[in-house]
PDB file of N, CA and C in Angstrom:
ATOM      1  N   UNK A   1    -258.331  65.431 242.595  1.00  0.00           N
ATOM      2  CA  UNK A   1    -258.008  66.134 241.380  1.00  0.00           C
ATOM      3  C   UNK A   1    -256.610  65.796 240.893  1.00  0.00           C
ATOM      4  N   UNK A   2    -256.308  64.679 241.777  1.00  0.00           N
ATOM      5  CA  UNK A   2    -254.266  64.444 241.146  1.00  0.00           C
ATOM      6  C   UNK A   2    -254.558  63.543 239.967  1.00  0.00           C
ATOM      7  N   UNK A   3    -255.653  62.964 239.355  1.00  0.00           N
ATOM      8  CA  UNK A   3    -255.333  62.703 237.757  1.00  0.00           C
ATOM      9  C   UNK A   3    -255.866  63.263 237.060  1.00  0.00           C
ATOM     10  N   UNK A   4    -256.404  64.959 237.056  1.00  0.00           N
ATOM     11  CA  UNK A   4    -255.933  65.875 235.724  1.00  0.00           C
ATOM     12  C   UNK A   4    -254.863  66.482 235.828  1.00  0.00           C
ATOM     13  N   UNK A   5    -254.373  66.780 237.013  1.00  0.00           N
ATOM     14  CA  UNK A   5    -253.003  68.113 237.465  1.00  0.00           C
ATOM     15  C   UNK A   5    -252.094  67.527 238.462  1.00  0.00           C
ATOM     16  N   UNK A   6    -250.877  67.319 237.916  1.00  0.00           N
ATOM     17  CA  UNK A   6    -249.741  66.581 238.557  1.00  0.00           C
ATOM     18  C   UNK A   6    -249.314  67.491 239.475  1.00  0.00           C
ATOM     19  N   UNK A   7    -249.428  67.626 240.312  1.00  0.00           N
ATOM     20  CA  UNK A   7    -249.360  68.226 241.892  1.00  0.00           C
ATOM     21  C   UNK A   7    -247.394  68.324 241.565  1.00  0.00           C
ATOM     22  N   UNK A   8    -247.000  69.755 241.788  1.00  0.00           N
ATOM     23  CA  UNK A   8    -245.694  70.289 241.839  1.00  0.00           C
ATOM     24  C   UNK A   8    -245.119  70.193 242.776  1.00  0.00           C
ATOM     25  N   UNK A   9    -243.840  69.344 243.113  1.00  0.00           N
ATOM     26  CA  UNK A   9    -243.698  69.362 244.816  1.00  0.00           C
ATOM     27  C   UNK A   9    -241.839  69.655 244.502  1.00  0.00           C
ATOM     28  N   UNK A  10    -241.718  70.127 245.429  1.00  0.00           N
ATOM     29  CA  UNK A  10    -240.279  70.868 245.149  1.00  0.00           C
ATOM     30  C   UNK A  10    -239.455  69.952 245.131  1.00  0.00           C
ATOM     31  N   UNK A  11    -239.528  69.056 246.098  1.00  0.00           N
ATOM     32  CA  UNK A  11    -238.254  67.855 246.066  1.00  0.00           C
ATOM     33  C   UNK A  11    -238.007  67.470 244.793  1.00  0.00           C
ATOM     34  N   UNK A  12    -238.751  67.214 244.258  1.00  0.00           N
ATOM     35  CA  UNK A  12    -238.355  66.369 242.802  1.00  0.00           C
ATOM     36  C   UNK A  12    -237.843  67.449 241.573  1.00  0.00           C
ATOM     37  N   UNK A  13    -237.853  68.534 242.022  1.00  0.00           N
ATOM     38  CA  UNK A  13    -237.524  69.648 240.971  1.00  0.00           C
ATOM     39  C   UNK A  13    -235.855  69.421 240.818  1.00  0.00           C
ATOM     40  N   UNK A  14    -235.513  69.488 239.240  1.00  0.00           N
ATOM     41  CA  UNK A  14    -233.874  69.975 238.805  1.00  0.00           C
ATOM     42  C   UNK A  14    -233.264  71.156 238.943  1.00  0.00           C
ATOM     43  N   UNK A  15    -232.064  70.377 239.083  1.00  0.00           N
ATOM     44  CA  UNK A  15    -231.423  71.814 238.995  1.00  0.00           C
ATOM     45  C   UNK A  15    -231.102  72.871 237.841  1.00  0.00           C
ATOM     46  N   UNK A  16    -231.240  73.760 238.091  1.00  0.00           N
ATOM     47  CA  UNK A  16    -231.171  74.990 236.453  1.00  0.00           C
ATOM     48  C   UNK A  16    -229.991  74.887 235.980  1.00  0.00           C
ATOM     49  N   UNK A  17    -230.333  74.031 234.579  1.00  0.00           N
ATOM     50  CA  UNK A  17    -228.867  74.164 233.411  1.00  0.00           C
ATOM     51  C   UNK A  17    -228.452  72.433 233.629  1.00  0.00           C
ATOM     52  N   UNK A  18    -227.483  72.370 232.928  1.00  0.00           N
ATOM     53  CA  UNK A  18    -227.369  71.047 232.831  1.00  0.00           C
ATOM     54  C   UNK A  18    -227.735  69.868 232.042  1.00  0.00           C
ATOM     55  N   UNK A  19    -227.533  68.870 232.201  1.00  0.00           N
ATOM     56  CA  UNK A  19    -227.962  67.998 231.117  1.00  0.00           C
ATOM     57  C   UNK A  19    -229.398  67.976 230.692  1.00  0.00           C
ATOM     58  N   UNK A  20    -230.498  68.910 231.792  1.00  0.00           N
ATOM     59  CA  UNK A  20    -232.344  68.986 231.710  1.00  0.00           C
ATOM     60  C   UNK A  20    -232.054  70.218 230.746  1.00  0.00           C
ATOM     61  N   UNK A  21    -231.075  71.439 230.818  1.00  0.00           N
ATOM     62  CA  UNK A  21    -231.152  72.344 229.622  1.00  0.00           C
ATOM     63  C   UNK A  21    -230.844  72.170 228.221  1.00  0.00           C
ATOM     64  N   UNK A  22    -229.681  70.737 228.335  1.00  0.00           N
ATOM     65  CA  UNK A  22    -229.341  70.318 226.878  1.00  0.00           C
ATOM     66  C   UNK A  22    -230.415  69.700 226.723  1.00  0.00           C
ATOM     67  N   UNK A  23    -230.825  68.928 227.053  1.00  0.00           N
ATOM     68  CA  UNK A  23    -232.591  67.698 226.403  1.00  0.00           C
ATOM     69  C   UNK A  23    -233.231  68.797 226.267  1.00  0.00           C
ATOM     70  N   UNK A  24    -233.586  69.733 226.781  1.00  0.00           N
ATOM     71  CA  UNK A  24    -234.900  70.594 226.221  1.00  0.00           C
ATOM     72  C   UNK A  24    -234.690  71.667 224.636  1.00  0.00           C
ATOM     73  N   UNK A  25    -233.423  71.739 224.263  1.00  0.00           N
ATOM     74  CA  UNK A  25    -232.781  72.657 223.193  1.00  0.00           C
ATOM     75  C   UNK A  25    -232.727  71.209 222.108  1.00  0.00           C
ATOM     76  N   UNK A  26    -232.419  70.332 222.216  1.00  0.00           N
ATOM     77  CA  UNK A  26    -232.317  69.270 221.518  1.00  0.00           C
ATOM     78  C   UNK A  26    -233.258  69.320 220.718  1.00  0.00           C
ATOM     79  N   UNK A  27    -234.978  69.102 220.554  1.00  0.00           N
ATOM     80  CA  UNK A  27    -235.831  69.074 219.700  1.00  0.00           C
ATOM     81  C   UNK A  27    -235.515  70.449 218.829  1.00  0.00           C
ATOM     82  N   UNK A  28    -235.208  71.612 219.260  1.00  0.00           N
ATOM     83  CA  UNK A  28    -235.093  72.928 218.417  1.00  0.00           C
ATOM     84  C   UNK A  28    -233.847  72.736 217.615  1.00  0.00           C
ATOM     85  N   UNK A  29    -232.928  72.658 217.742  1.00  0.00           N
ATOM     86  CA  UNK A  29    -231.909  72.383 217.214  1.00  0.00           C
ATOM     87  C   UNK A  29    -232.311  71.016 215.810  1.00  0.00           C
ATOM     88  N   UNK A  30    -232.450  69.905 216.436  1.00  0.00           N
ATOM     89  CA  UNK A  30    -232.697  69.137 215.123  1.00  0.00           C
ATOM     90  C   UNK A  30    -234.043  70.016 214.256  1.00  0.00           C
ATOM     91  N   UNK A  31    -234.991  70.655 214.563  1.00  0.00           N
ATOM     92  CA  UNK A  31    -235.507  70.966 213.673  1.00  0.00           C
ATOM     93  C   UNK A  31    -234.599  72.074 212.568  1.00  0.00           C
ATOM     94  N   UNK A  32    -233.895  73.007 212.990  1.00  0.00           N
ATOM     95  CA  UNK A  32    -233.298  73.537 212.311  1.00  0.00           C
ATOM     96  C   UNK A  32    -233.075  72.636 211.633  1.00  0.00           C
ATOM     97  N   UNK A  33    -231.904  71.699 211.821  1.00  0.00           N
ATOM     98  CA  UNK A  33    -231.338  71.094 211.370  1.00  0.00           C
ATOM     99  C   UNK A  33    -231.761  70.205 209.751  1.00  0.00           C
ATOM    100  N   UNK A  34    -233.209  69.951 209.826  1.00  0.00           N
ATOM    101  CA  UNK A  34    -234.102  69.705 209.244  1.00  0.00           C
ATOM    102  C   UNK A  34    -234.325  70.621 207.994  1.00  0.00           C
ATOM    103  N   UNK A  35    -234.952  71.898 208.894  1.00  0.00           N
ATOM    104  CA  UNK A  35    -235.104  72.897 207.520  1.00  0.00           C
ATOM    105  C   UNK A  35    -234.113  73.350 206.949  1.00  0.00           C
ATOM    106  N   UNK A  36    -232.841  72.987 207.501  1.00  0.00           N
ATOM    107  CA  UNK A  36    -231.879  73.334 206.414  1.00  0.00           C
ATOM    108  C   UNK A  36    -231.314  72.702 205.522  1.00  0.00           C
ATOM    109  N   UNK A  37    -231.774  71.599 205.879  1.00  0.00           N
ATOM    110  CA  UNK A  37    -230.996  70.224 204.811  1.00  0.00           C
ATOM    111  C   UNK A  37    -232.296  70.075 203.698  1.00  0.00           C
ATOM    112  N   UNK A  38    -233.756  70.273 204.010  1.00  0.00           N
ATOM    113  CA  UNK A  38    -234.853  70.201 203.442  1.00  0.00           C
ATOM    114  C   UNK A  38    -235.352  71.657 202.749  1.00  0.00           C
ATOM    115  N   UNK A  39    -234.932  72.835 203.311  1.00  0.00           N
ATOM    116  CA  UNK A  39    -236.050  74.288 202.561  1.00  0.00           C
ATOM    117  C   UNK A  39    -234.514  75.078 202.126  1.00  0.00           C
ATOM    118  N   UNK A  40    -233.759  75.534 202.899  1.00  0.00           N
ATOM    119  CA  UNK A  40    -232.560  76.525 202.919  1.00  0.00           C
ATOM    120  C   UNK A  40    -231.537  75.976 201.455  1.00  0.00           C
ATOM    121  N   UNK A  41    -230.805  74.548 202.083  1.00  0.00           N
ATOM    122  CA  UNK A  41    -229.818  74.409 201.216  1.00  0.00           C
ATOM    123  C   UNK A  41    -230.315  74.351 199.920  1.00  0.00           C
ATOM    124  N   UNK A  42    -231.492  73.552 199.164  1.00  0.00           N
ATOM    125  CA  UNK A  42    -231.886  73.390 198.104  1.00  0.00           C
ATOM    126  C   UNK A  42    -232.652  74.662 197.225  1.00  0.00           C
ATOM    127  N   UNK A  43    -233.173  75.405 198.294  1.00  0.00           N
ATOM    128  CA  UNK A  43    -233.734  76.971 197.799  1.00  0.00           C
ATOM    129  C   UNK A  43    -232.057  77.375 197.358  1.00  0.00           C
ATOM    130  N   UNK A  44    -231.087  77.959 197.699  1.00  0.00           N
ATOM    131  CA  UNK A  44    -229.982  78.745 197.960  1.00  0.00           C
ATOM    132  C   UNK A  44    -228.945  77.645 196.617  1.00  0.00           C
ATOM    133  N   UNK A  45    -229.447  76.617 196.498  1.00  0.00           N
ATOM    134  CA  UNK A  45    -228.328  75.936 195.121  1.00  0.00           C
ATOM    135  C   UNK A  45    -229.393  76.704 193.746  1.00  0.00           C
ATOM    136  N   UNK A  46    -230.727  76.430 194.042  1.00  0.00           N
ATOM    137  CA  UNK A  46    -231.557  77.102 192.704  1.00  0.00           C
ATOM    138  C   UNK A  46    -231.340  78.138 192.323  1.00  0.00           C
ATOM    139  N   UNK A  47    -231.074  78.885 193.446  1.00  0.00           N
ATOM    140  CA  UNK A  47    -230.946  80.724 193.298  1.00  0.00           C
ATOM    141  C   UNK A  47    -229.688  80.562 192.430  1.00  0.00           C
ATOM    142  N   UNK A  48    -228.434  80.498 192.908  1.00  0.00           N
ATOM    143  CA  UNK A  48    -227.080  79.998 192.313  1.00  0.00           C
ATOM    144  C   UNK A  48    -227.326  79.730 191.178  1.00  0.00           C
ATOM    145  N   UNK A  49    -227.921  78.446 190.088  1.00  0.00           N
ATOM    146  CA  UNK A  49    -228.291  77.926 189.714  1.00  0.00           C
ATOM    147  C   UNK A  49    -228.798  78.993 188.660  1.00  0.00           C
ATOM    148  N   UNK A  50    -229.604  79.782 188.697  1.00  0.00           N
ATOM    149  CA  UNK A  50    -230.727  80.395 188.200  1.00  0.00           C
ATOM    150  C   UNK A  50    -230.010  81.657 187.423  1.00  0.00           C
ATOM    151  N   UNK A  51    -228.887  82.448 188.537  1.00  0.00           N
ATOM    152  CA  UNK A  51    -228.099  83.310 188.459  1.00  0.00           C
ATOM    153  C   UNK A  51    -226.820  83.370 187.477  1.00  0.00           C
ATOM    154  N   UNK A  52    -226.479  82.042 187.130  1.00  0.00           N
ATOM    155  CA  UNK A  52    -225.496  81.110 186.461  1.00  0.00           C
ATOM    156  C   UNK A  52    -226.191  81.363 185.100  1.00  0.00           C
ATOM    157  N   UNK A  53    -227.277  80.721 185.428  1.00  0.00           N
ATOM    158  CA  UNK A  53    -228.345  81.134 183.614  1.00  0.00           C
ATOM    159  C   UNK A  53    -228.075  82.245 183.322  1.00  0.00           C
ATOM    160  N   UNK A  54    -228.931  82.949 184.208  1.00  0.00           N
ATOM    161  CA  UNK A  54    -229.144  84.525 183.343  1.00  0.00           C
ATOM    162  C   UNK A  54    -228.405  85.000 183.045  1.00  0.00           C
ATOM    163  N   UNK A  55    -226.650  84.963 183.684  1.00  0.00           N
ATOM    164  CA  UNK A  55    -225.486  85.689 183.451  1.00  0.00           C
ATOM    165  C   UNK A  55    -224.835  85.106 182.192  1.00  0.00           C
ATOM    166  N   UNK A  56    -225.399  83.910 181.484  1.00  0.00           N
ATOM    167  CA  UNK A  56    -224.541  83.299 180.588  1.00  0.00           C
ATOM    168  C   UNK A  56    -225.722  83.546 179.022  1.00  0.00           C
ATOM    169  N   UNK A  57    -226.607  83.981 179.388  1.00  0.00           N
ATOM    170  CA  UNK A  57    -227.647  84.624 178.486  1.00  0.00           C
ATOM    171  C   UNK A  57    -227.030  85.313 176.883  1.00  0.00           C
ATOM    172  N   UNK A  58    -227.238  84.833 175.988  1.00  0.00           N
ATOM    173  CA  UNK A  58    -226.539  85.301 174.521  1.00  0.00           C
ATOM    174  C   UNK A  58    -227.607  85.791 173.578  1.00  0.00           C
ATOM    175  N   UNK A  59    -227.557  86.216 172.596  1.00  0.00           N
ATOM    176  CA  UNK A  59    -227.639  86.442 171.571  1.00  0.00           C
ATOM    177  C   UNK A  59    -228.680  85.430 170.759  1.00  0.00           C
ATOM    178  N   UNK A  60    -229.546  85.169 170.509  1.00  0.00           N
ATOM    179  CA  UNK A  60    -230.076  83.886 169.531  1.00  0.00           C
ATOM    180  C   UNK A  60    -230.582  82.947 170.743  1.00  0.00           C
ATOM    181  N   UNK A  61    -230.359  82.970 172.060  1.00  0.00           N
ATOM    182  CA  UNK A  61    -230.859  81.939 172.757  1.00  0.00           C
ATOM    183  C   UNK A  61    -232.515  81.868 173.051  1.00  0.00           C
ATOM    184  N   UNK A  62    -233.118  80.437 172.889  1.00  0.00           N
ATOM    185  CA  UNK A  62    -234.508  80.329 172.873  1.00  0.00           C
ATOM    186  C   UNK A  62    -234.972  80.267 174.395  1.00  0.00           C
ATOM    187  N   UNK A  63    -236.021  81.241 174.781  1.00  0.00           N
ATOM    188  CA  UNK A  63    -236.098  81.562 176.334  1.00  0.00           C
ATOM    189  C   UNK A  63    -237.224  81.306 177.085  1.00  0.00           C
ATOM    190  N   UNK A  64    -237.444  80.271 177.995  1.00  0.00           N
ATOM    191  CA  UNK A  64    -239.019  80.816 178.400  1.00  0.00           C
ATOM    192  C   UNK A  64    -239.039  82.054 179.573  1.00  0.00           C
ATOM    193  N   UNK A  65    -240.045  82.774 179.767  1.00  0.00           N
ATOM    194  CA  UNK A  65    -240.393  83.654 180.803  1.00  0.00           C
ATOM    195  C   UNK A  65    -240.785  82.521 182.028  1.00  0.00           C
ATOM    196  N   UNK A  66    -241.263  83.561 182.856  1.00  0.00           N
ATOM    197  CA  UNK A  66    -241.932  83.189 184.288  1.00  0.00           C
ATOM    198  C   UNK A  66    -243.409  83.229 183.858  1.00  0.00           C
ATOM    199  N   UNK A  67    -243.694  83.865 182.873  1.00  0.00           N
ATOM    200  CA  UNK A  67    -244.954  84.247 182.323  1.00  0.00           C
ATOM    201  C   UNK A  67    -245.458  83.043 181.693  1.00  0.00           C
ATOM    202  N   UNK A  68    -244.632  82.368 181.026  1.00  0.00           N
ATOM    203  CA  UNK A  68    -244.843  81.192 179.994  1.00  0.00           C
ATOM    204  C   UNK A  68    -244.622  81.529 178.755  1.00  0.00           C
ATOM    205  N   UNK A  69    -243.710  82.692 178.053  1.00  0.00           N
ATOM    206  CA  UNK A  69    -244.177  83.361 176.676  1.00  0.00           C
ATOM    207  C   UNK A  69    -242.478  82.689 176.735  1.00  0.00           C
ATOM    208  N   UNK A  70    -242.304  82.044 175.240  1.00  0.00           N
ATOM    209  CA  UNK A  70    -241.353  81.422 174.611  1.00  0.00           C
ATOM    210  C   UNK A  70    -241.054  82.772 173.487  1.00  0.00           C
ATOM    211  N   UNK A  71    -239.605  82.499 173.529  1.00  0.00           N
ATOM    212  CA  UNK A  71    -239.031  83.513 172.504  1.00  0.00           C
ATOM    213  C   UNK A  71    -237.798  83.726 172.082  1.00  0.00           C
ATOM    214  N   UNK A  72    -237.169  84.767 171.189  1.00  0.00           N
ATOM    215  CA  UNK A  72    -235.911  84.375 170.683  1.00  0.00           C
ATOM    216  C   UNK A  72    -235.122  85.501 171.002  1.00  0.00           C
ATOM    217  N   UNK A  73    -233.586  86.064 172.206  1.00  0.00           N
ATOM    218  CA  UNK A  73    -233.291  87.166 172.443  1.00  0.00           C
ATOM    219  C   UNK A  73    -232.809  87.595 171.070  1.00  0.00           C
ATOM    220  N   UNK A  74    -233.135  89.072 171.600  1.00  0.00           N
ATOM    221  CA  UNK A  74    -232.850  89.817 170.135  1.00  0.00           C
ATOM    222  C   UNK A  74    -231.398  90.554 170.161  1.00  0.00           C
ATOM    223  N   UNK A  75    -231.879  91.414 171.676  1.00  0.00           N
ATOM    224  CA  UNK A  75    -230.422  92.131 172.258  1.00  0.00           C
ATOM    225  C   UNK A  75    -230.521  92.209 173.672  1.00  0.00           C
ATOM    226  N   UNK A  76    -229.305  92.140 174.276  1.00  0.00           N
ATOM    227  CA  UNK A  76    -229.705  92.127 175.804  1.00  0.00           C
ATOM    228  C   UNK A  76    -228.695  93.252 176.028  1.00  0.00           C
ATOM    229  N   UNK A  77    -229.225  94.190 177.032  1.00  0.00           N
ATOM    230  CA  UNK A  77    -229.159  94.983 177.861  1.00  0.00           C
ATOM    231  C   UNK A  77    -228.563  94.701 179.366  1.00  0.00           C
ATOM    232  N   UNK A  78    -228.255  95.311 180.644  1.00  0.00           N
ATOM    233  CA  UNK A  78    -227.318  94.745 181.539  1.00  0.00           C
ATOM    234  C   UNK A  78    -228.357  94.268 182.740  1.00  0.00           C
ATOM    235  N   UNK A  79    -229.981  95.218 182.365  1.00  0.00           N
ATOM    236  CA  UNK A  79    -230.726  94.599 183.023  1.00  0.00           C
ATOM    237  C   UNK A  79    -232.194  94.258 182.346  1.00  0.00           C
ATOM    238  N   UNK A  80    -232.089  94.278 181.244  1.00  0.00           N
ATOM    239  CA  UNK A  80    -233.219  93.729 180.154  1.00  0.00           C
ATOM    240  C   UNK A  80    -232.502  93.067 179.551  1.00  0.00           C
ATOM    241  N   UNK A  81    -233.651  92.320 178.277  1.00  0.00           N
ATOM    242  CA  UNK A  81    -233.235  91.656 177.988  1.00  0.00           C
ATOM    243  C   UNK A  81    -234.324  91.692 176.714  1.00  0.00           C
ATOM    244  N   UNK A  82    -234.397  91.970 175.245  1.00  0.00           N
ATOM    245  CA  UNK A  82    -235.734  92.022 174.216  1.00  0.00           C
ATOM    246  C   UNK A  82    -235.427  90.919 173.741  1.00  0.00           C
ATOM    247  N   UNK A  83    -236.488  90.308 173.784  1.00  0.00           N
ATOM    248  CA  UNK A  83    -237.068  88.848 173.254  1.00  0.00           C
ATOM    249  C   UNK A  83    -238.426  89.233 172.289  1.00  0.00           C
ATOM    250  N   UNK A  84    -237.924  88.703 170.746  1.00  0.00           N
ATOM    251  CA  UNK A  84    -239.357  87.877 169.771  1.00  0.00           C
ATOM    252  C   UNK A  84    -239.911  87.153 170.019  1.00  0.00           C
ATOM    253  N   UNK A  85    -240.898  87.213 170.203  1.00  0.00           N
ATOM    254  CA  UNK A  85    -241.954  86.102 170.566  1.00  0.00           C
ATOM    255  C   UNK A  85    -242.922  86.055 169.610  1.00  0.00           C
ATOM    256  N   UNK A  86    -243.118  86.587 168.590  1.00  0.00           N
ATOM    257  CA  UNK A  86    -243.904  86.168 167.285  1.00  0.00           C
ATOM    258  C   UNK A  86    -242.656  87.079 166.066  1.00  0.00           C
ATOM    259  N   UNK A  87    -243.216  86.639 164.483  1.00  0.00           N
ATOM    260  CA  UNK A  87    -242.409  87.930 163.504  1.00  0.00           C
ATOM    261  C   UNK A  87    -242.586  89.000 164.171  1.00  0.00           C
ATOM    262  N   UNK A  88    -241.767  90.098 163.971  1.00  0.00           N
ATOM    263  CA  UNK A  88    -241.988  91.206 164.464  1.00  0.00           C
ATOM    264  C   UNK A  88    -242.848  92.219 165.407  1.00  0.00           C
ATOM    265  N   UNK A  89    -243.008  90.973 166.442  1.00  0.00           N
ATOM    266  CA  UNK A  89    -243.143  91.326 168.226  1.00  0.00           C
ATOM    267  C   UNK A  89    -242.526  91.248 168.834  1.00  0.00           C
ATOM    268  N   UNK A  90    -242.034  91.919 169.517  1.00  0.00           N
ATOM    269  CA  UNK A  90    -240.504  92.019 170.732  1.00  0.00           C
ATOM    270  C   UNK A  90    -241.268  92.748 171.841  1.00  0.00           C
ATOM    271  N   UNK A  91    -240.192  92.232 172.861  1.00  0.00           N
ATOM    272  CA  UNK A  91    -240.980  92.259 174.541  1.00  0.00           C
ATOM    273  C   UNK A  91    -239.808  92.600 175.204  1.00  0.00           C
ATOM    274  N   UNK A  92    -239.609  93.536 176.023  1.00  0.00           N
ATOM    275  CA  UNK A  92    -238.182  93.939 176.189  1.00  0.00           C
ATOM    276  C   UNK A  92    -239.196  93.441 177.734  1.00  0.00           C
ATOM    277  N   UNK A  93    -238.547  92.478 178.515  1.00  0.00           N
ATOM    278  CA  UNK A  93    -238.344  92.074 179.853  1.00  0.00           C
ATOM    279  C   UNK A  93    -237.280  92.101 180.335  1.00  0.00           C
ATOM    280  N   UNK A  94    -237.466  91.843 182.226  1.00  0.00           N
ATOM    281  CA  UNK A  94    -236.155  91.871 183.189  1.00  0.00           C
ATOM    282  C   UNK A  94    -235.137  90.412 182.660  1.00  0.00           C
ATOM    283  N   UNK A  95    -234.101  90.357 183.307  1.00  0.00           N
ATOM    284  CA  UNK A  95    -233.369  89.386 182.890  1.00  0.00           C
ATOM    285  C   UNK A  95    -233.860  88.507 183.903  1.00  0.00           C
ATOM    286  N   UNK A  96    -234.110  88.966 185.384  1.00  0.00           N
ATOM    287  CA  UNK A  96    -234.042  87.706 186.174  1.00  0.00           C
ATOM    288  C   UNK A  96    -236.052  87.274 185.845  1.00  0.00           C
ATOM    289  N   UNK A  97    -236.572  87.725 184.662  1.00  0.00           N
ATOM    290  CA  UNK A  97    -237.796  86.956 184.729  1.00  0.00           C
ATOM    291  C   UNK A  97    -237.602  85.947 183.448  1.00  0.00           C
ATOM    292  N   UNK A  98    -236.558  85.543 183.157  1.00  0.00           N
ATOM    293  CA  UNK A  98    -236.230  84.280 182.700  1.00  0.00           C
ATOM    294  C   UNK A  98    -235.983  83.311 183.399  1.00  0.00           C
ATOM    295  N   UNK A  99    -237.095  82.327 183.051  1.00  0.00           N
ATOM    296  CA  UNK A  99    -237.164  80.645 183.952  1.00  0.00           C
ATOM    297  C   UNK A  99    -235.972  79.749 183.446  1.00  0.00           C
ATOM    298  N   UNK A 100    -236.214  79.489 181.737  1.00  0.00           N
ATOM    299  CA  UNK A 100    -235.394  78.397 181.416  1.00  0.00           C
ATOM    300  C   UNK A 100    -234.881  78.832 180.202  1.00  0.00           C
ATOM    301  N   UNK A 101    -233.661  78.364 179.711  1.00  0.00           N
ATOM    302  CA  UNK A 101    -233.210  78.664 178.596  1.00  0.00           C
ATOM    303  C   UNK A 101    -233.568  77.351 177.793  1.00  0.00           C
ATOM    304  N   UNK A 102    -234.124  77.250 176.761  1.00  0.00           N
ATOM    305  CA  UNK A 102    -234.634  76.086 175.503  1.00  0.00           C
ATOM    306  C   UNK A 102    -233.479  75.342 174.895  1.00  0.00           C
ATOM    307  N   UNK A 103    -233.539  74.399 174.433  1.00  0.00           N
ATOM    308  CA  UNK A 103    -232.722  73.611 173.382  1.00  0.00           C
ATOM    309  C   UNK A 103    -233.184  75.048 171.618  1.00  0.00           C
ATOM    310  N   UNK A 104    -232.061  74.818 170.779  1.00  0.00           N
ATOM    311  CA  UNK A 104    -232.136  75.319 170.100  1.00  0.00           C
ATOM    312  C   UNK A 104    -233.553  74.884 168.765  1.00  0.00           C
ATOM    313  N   UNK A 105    -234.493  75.231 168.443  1.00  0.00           N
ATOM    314  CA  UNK A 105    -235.004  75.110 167.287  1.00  0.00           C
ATOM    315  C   UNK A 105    -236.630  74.562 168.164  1.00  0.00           C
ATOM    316  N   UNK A 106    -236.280  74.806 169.172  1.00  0.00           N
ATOM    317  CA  UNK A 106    -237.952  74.778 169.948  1.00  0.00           C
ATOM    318  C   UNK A 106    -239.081  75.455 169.310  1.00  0.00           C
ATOM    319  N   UNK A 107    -238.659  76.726 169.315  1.00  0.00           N
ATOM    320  CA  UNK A 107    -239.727  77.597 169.221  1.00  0.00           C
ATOM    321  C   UNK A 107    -240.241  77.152 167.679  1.00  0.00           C
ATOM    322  N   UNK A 108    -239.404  76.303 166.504  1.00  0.00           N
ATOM    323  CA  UNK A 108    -239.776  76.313 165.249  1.00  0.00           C
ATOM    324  C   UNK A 108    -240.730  74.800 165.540  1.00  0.00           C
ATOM    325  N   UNK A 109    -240.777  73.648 166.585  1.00  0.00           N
ATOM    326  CA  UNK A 109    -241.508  72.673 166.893  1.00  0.00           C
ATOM    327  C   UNK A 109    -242.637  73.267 167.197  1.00  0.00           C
ATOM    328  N   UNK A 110    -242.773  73.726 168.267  1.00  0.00           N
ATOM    329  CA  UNK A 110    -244.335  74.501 168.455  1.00  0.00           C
ATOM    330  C   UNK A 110    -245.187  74.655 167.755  1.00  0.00           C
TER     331      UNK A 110
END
């Protein structure tokens, strides 16, 4: 049965800690290392990013939602924000459910 189950024999066993505890932390470590250069840092610049928008949010600016509804702010509030989205339809939404702010005169291309 010694070629399915490698027979454990004490002599050959390491000692606890040491250069066998650094090699075994090694694969965990680069994976971090991984998801942070790949999921963390680039999530955490968008957020930034996103937060930068909404706080610089004016008057007349053309907006899309998270929803997809394009529109024109009317008045903003410290945590709303009323947007036209047709003549005389207004949609008073959150501020952070603004995706993108538009180039000016979009909504008149459409």
């Amino acid at each position: 049965m010694d070629f399915l189950i490698r027979s454990a024999w004490a002599e050959g066993a390491a000692a606890p800690g040491g250069l066998a505890a650094l090699t075994d932390l090694l694969p965990l470590v680069l994976l971090f290392v991984v998801f942070y250069f790949l999921l963390i840092r680039p999530q955490t610049k968008r957020v930034k990013e996103h937060k930068q928008m909404v706080e610089a949010l004016k008057k007349g600016d053309e907006v899309v939602t998270n929803g997809g509804i394009i529109g024109k702010i009317i008045d903003l509030g410290e945590n709303f924000v009323l947007v036209e989205i047709s003549l005389d339809i207004q949609v008073k939404i959150q501020r952070d459910a603004i995706a993108t702010v538009m180039p000016k005169g979009t909504m008149k291309s459409l």
